[in-house]
C-alpha atoms as a PDB file:
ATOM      1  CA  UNK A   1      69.925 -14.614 -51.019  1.00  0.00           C
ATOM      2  CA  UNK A   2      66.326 -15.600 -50.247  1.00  0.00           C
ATOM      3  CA  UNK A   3      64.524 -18.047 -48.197  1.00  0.00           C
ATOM      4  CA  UNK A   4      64.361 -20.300 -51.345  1.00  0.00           C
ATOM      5  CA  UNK A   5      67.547 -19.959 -52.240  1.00  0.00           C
ATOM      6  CA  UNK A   6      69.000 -21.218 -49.475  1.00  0.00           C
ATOM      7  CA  UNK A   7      66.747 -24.205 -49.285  1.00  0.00           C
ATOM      8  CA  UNK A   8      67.580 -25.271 -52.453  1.00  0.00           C
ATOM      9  CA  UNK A   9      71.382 -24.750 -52.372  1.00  0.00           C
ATOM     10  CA  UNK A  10      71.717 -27.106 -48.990  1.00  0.00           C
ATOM     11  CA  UNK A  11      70.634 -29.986 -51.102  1.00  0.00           C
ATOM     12  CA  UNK A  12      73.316 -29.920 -53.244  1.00  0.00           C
ATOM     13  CA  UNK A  13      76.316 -27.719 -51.458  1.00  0.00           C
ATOM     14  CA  UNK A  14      78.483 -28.608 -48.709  1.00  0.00           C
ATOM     15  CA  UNK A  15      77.625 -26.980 -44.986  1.00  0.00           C
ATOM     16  CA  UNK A  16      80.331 -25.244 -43.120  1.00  0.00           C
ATOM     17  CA  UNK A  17      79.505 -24.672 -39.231  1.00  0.00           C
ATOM     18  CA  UNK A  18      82.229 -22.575 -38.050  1.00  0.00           C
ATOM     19  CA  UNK A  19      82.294 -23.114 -33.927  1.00  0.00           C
ATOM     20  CA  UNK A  20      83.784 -20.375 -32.045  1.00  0.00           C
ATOM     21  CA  UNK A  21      84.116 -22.109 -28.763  1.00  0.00           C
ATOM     22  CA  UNK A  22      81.232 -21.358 -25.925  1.00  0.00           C
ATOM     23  CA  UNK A  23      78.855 -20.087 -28.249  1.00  0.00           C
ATOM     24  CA  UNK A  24      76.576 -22.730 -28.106  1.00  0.00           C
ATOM     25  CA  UNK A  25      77.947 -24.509 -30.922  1.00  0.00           C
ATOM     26  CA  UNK A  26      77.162 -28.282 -29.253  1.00  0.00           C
ATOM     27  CA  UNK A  27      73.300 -27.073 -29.470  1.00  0.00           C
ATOM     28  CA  UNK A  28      73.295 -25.671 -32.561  1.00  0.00           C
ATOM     29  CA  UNK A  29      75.078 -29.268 -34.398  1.00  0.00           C
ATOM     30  CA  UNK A  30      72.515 -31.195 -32.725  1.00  0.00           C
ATOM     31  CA  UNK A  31      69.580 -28.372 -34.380  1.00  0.00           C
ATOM     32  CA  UNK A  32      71.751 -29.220 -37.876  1.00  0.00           C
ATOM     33  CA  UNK A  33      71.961 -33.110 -37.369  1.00  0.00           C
ATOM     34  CA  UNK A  34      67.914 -32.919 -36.880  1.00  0.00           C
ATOM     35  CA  UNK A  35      67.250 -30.693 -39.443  1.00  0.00           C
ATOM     36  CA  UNK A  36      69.369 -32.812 -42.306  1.00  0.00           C
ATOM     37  CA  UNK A  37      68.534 -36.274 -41.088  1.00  0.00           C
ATOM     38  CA  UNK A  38      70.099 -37.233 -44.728  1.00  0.00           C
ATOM     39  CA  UNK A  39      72.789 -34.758 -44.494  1.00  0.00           C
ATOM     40  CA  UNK A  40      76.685 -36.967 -43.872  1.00  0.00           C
ATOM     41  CA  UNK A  41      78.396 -35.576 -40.901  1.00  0.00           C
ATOM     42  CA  UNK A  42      81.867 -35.174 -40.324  1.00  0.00           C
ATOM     43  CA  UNK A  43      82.887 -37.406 -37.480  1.00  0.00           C
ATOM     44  CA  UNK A  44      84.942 -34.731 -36.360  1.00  0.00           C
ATOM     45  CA  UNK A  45      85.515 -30.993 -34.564  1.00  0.00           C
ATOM     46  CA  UNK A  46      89.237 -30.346 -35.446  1.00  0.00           C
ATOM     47  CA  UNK A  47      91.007 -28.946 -38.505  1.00  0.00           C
ATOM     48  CA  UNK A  48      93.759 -30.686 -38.524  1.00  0.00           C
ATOM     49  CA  UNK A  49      91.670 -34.385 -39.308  1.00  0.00           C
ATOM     50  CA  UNK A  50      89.904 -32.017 -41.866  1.00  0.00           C
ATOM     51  CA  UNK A  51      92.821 -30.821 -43.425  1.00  0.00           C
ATOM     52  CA  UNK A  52      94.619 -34.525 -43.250  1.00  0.00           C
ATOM     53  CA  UNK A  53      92.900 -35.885 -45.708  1.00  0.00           C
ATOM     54  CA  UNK A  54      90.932 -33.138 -47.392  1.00  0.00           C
ATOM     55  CA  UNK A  55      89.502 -33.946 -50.876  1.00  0.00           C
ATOM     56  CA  UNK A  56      88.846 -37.550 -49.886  1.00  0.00           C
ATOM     57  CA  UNK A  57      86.553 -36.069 -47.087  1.00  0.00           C
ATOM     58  CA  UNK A  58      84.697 -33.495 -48.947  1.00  0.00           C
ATOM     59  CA  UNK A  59      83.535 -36.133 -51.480  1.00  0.00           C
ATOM     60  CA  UNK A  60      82.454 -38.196 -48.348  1.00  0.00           C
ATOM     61  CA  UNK A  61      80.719 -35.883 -46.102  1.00  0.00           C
ATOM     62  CA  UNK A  62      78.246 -33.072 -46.522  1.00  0.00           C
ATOM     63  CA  UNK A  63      78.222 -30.801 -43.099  1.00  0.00           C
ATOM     64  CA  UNK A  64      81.175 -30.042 -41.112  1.00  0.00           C
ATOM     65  CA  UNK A  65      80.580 -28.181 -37.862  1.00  0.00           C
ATOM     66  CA  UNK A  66      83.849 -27.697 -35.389  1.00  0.00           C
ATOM     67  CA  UNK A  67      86.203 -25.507 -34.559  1.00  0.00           C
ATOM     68  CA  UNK A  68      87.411 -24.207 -37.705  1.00  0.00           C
ATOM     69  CA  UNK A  69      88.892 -21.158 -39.332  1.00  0.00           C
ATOM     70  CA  UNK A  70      87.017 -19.213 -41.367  1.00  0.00           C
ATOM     71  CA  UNK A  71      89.709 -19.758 -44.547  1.00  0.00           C
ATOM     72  CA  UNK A  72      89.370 -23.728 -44.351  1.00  0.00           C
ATOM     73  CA  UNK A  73      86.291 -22.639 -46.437  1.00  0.00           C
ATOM     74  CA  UNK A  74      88.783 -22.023 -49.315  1.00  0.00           C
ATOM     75  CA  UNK A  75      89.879 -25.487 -49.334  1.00  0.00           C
ATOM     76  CA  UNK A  76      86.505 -26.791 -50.893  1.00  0.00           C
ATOM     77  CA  UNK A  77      85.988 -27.305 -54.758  1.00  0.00           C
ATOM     78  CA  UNK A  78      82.883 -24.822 -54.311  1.00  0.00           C
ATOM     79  CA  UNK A  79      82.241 -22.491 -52.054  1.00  0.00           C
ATOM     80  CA  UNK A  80      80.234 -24.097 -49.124  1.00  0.00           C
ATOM     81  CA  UNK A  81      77.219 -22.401 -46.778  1.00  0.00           C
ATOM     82  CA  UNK A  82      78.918 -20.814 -44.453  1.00  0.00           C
ATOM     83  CA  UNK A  83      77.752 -20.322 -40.597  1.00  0.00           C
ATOM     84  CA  UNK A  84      78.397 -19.204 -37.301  1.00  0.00           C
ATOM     85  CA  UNK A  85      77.350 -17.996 -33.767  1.00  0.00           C
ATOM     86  CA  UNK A  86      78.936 -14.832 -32.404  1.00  0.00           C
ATOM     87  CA  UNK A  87      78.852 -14.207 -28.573  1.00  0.00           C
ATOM     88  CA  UNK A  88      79.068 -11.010 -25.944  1.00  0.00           C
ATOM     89  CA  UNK A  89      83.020 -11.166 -26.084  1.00  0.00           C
ATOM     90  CA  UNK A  90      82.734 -10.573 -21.902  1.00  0.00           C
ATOM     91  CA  UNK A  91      80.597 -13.511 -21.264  1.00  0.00           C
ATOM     92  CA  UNK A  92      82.469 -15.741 -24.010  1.00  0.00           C
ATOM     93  CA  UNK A  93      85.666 -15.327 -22.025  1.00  0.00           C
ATOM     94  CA  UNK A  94      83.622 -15.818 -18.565  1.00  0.00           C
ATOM     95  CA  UNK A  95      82.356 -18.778 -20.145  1.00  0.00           C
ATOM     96  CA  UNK A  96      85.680 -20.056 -21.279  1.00  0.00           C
ATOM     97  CA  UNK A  97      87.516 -19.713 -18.414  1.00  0.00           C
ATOM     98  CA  UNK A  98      84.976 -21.707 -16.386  1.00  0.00           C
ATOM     99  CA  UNK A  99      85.226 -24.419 -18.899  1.00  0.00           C
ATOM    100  CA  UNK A 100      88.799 -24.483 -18.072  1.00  0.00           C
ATOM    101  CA  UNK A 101      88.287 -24.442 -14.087  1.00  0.00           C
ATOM    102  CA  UNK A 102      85.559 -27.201 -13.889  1.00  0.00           C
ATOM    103  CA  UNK A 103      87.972 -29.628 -16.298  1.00  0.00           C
ATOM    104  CA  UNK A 104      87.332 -32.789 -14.913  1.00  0.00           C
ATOM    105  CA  UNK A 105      90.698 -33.642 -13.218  1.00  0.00           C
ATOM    106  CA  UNK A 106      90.615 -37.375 -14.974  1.00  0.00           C
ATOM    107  CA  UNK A 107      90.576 -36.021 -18.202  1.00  0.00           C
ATOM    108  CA  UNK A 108      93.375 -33.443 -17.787  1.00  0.00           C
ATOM    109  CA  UNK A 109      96.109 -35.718 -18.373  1.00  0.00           C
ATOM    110  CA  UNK A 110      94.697 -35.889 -21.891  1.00  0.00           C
ATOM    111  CA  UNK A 111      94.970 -32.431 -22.718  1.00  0.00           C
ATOM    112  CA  UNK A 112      97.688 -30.739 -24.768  1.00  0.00           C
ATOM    113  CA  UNK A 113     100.465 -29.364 -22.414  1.00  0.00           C
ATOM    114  CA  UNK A 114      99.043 -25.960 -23.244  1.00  0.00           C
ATOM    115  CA  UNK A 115      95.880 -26.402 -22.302  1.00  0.00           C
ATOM    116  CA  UNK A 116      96.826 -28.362 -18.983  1.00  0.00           C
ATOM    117  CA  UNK A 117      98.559 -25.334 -18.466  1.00  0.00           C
ATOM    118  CA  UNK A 118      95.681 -23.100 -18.731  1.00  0.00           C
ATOM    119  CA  UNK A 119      93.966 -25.229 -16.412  1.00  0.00           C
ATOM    120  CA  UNK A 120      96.074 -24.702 -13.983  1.00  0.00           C
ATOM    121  CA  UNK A 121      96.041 -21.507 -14.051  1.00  0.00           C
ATOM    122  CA  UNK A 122      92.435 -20.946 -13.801  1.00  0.00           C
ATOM    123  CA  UNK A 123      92.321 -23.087 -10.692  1.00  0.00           C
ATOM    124  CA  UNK A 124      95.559 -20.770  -9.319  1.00  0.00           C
ATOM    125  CA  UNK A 125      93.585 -17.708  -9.593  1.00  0.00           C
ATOM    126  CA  UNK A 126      90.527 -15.623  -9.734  1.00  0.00           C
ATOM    127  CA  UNK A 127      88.971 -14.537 -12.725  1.00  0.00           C
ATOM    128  CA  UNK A 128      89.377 -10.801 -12.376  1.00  0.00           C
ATOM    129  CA  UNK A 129      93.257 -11.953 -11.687  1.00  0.00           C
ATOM    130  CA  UNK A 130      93.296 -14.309 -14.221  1.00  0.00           C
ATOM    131  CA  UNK A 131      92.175 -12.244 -16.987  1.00  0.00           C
ATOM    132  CA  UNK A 132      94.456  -9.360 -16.232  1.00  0.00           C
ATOM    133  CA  UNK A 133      97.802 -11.345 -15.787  1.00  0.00           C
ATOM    134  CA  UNK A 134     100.630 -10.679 -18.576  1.00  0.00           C
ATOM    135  CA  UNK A 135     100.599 -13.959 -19.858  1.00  0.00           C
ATOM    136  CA  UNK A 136     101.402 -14.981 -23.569  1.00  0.00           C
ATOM    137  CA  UNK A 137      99.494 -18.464 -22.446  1.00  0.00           C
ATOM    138  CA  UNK A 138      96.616 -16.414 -21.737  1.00  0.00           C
ATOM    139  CA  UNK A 139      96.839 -14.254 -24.350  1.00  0.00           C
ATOM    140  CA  UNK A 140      96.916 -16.846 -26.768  1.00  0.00           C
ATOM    141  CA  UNK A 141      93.766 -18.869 -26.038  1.00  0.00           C
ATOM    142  CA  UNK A 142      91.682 -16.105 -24.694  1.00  0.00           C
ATOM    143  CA  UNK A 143      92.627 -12.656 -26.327  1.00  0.00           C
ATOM    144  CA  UNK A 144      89.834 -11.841 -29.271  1.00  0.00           C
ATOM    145  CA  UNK A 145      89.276 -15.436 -30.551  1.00  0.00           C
ATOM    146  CA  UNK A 146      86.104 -14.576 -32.051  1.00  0.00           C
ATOM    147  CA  UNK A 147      88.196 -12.183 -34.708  1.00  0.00           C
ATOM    148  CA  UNK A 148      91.130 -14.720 -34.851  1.00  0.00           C
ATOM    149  CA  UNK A 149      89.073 -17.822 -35.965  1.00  0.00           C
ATOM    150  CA  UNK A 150      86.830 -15.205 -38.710  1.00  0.00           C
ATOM    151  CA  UNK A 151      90.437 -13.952 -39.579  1.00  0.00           C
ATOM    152  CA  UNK A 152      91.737 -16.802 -40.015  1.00  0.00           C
ATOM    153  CA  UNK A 153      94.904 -15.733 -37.062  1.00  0.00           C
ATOM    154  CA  UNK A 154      94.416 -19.610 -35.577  1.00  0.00           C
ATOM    155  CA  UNK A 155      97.795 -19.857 -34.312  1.00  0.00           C
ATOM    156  CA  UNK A 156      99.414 -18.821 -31.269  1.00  0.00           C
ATOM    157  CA  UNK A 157     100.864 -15.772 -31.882  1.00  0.00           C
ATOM    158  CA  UNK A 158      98.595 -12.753 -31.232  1.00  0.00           C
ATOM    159  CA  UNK A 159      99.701  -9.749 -32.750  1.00  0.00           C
ATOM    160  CA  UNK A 160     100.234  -6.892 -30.226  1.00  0.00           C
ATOM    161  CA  UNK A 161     101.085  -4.407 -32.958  1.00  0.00           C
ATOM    162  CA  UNK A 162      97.723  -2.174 -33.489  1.00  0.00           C
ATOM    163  CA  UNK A 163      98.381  -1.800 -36.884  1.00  0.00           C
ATOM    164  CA  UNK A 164      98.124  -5.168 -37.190  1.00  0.00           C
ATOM    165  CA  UNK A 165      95.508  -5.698 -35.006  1.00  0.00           C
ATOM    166  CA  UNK A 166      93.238  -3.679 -36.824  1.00  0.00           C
ATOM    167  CA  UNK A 167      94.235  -5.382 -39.951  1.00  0.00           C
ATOM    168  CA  UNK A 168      92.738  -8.665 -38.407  1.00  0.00           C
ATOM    169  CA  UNK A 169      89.146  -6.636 -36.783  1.00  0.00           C
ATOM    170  CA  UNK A 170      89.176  -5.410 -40.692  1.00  0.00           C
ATOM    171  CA  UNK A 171      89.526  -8.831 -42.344  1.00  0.00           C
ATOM    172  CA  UNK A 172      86.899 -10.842 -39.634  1.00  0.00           C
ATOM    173  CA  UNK A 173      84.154  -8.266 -40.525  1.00  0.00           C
ATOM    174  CA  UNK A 174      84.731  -8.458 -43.841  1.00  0.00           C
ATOM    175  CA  UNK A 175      84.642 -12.429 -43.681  1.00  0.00           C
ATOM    176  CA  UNK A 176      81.604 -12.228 -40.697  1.00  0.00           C
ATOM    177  CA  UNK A 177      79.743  -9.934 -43.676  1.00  0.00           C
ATOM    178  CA  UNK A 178      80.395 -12.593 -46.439  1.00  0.00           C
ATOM    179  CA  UNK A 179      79.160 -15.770 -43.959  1.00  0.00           C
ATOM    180  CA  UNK A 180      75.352 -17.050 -45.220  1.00  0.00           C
ATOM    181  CA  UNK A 181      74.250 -17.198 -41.460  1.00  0.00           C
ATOM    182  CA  UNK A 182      75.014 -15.727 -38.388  1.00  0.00           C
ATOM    183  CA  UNK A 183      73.576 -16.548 -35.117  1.00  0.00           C
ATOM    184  CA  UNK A 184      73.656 -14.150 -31.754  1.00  0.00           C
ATOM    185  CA  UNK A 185      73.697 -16.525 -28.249  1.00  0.00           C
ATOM    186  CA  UNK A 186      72.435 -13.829 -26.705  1.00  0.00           C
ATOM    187  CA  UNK A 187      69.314 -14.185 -28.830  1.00  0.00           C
ATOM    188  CA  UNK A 188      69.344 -17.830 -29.775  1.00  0.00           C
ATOM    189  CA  UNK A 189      65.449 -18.168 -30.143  1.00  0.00           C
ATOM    190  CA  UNK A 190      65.603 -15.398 -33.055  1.00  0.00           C
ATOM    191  CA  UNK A 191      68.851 -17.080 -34.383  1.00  0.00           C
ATOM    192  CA  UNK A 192      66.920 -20.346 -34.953  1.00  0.00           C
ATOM    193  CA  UNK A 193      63.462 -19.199 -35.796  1.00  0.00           C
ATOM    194  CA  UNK A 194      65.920 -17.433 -38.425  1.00  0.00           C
ATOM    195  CA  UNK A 195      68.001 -20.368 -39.576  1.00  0.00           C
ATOM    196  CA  UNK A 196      64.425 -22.481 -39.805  1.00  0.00           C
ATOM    197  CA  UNK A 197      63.496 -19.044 -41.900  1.00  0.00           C
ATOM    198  CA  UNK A 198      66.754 -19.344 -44.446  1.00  0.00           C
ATOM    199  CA  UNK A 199      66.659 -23.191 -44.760  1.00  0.00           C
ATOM    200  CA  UNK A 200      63.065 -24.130 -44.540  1.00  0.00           C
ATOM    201  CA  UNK A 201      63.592 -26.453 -41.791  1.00  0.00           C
ATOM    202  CA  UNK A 202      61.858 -26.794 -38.645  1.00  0.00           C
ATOM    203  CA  UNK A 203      63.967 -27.205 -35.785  1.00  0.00           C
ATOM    204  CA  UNK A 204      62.968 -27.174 -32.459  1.00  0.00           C
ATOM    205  CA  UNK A 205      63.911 -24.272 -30.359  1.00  0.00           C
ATOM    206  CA  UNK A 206      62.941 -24.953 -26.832  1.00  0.00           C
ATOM    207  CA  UNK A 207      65.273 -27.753 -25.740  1.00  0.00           C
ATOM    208  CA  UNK A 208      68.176 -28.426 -22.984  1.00  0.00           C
ATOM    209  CA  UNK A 209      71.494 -26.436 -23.814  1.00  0.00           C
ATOM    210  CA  UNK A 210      74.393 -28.796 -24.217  1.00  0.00           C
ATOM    211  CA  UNK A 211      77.683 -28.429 -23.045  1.00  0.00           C
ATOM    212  CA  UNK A 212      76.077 -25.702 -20.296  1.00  0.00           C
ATOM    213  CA  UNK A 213      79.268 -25.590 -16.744  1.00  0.00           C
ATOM    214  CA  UNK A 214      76.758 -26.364 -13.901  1.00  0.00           C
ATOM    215  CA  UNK A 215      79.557 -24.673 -11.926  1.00  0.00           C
ATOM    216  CA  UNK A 216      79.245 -21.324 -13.252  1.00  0.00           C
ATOM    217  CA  UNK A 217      77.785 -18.447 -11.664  1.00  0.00           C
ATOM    218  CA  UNK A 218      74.641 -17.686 -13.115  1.00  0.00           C
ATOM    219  CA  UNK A 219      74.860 -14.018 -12.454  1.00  0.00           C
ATOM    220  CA  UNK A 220      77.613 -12.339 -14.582  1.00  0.00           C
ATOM    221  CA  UNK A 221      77.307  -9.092 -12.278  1.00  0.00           C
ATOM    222  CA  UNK A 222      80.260  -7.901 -10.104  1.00  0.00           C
ATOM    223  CA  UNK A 223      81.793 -10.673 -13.027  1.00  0.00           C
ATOM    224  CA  UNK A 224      81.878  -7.970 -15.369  1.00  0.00           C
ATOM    225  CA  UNK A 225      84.053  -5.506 -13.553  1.00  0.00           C
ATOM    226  CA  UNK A 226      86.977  -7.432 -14.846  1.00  0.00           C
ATOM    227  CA  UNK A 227      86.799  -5.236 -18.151  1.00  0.00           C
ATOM    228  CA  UNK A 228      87.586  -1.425 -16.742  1.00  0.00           C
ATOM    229  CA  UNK A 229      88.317   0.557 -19.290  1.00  0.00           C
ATOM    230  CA  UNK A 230      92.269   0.214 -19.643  1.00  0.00           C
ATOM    231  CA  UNK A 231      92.239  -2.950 -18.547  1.00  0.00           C
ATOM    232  CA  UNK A 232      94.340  -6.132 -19.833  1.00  0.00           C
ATOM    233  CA  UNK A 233      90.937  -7.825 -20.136  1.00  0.00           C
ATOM    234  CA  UNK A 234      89.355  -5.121 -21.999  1.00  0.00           C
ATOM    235  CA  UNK A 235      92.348  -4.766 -24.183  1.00  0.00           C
ATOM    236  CA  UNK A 236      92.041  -9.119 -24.815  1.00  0.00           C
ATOM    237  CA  UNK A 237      88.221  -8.654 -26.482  1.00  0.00           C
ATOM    238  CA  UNK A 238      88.291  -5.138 -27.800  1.00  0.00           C
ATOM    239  CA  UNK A 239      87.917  -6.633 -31.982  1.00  0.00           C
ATOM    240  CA  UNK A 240      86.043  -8.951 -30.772  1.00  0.00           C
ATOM    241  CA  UNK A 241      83.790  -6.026 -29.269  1.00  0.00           C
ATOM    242  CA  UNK A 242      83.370  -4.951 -32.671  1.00  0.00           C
ATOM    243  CA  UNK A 243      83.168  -7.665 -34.712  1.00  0.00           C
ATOM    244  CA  UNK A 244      80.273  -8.533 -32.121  1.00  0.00           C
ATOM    245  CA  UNK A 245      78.443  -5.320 -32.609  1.00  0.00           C
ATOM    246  CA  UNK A 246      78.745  -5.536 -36.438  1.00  0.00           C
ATOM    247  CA  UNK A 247      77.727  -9.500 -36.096  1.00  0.00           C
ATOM    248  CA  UNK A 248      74.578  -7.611 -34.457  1.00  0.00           C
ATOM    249  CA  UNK A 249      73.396  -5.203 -36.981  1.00  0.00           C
ATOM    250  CA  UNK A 250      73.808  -7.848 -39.568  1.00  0.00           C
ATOM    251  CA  UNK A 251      71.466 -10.667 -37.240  1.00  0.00           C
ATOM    252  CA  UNK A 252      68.950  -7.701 -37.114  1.00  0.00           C
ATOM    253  CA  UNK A 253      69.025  -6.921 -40.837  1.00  0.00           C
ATOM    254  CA  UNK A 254      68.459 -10.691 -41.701  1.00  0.00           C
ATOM    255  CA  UNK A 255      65.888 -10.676 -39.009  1.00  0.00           C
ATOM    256  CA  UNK A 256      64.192  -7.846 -41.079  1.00  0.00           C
ATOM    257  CA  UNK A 257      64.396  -9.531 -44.439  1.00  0.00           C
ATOM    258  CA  UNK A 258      62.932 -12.098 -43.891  1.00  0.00           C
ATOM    259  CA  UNK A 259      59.946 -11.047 -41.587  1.00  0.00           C
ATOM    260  CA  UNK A 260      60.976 -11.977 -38.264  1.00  0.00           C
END
């Protein structure tokens, strides 16, 4: 779908942001609130206010950008514009567990238990630690959430069984290849000068990211060591791996199309 296309199906469709968390998905809702001044925003990041209420919103509001599964999309009377950032799966998890450690303690007391609990143990040990540990808590909120939330696998339960496993890669490529636009962190410049492309828009791309841990080390170096080979943490963003590499050759193709 061309340039023109797209520009005239975001008057009239809905918007779906899908927001994998830490890939710059606060920046990019502030690029789509100033590129569709007119556009009604969903006062909300979470699925489950989405899903309370569902019909009554989608006649209400025209974007939604948050944290949702790639099936919510289902849920709409037409098929909305569908986008997304994908993310190095290494520095994603990096990223995420530093957003955990750096939780301001006055605001931890109104976390779920689960993610007080993750807290903690961020604070209890290293990251190389951390990431290798046996956990189901950490397996659950860290292990391949890019393929989970584009597979729609948004509960708790990770599937260890690598039939099953590769079932869910599988099923978030095939939903990453049907998503209208797909944005790389790692080359967020391109990813907006893109978007602007698709939408005819012009949003800025030179501004201060949002959401960035001050507290994080800025060099991801020795950092990466965490994933040897065999490694738990290698094993906890191997689809994601993939999914990120395919997420890749479909950002360059679009890149391609439409002269960038």
């Amino acid at each position: 779908m061309l340039r023109s296309q797209y520009e005239a199906l975001s008057r009239d469709k809905k918007i779906l942001f899908m927001h994998i968390p830490k890939t710059a998905g606060i920046s990019f809702t502030q690029i789509l609130k100033k590129s569709f001044p007119d556009k009604r925003f969903f006062p909300s990041h979470g699925p489950a206010r989405l899903l309370q209420d569902f019909h009554s919103n989608e006649r209400q509001y025209d974007i939604f950008s948050g944290h949702f599964f790639y099936d919510i999309a289902k849920n709409f009377s037409e098929k909305p514009i569908t986008l997304t950032f994908l993310r190095s799966p290494s520095a994603r998890v990096i990223s995420h567990y530093y957003f955990y450690k750096s939780y301001p303690d006055e605001l931890i007391s109104d976390l779920p238990n689960y993610d007080r609990e993750i807290v903690e143990l961020t604070r209890a040990f290293g990251l190389k630690d951390f990431l290798n540990m046996g956990d189901i808590r950490i397996e659950n909120a860290f292990s391949n959430l890019q393929t989970r939330m584009l597979a729609n696998n948004t509960g708790f339960s990770v599937p260890t069984e690598a039939s099953k496993l590769t079932q869910l890669s599988d099923l978030s490529i095939q939903n990453l290849r049907n998503t209208d636009f797909i944005g790389i962190v790692e080359h967020f410049d391109d990813s907006i000068k893109l978007f602007n492309k698709m939408f005819s828009v012009d949003a800025k791309i030179k501004q201060e990211p949002l959401n960035v841990n001050r507290k994080k080390p800025t060099k991801m170096g020795s950092q990466s060591e965490c994933f040897g080979e065999n490694s738990i943490a290698m094993h906890r963003i191997r689809c994601d791996q993939r999914l990120y590499e395919e997420g890749i050759r479909l950002f360059n193709a679009n890149l391609q199309r439409y002269g960038l």
